[in-house]
C-alpha atoms as a PDB file:
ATOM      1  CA  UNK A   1      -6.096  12.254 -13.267  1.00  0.00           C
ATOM      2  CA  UNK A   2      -7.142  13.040 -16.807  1.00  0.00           C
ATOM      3  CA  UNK A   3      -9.442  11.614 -18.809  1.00  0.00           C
ATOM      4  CA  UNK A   4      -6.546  10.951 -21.617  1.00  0.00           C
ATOM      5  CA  UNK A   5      -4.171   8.934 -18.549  1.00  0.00           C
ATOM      6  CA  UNK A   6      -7.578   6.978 -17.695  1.00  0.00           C
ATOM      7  CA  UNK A   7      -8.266   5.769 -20.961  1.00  0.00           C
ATOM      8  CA  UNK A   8      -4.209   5.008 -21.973  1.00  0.00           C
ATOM      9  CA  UNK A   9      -4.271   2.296 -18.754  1.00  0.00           C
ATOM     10  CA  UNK A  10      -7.274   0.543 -20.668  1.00  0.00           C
ATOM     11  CA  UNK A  11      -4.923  -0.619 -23.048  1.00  0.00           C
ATOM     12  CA  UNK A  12      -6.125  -3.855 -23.719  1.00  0.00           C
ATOM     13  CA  UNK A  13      -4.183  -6.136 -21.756  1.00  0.00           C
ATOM     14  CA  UNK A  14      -6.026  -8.381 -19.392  1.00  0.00           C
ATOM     15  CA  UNK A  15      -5.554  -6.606 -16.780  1.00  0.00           C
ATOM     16  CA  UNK A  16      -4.962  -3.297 -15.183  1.00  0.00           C
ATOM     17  CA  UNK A  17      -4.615  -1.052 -11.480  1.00  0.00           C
ATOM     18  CA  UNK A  18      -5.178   2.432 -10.410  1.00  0.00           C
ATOM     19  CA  UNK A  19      -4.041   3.305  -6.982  1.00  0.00           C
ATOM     20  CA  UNK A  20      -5.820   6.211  -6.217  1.00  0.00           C
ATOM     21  CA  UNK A  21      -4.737   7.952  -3.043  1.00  0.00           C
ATOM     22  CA  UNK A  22      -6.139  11.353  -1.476  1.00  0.00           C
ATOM     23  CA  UNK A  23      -7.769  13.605  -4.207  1.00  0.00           C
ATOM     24  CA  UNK A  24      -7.748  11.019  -6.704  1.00  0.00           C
ATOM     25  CA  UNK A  25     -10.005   9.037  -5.277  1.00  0.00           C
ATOM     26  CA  UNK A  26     -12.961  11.409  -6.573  1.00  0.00           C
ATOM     27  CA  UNK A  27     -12.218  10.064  -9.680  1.00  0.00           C
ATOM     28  CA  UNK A  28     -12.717   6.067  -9.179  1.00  0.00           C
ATOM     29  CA  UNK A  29     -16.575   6.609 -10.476  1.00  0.00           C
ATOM     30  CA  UNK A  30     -15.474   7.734 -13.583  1.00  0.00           C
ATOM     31  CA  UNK A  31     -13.169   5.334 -13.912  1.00  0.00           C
ATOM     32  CA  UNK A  32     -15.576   2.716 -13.187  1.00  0.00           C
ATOM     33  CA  UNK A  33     -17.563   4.025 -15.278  1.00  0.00           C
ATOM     34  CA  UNK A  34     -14.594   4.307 -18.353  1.00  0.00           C
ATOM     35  CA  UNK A  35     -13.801   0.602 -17.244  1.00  0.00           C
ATOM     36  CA  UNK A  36     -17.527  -0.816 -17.926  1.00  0.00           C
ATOM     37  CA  UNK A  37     -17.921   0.912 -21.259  1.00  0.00           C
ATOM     38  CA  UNK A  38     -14.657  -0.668 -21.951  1.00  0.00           C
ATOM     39  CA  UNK A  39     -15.653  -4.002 -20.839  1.00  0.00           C
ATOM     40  CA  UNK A  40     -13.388  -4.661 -18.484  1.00  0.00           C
ATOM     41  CA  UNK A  41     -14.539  -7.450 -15.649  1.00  0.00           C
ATOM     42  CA  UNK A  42     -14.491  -4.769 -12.394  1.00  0.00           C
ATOM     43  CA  UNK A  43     -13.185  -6.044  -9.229  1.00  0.00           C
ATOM     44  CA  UNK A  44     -13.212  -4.801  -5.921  1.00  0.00           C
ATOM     45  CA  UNK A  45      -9.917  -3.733  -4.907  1.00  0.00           C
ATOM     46  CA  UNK A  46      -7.345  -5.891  -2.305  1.00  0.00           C
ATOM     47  CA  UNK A  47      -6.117  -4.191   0.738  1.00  0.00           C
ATOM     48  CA  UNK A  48      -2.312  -4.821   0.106  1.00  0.00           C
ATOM     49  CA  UNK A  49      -0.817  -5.379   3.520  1.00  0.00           C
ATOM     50  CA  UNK A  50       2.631  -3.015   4.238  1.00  0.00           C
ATOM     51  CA  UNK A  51       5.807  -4.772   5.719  1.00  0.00           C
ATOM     52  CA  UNK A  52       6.197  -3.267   9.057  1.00  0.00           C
ATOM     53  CA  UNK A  53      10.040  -2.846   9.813  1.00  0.00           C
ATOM     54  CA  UNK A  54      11.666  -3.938  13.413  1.00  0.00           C
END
């Protein structure tokens, strides 16, 4: 994830996600960091439960 992607989800809306899987989730201090400068309100992130099928 680029820097560029990072800052274009910091948008200004209220609110915003990154689901960062494998690799990616190197990143999630920098965009913490992006995030505070910013001064966005940083929550943890919710465990989203999956729909197991029959």
């Amino acid at each position: 994830m680029k820097d560029a992607d990072v800052l274009a989800s910091f948008d200004g809306r209220g609110r915003t996600e990154f689901l960062l899987g494998g690799f990616e989730g190197r990143h999630s201090d920098k965009i913490t960091a992006m995030g505070y400068e910013l001064g966005y309100d940083l929550q943890p992130p919710r465990c989203r439960a999956r729909a197991r099928s029959a």
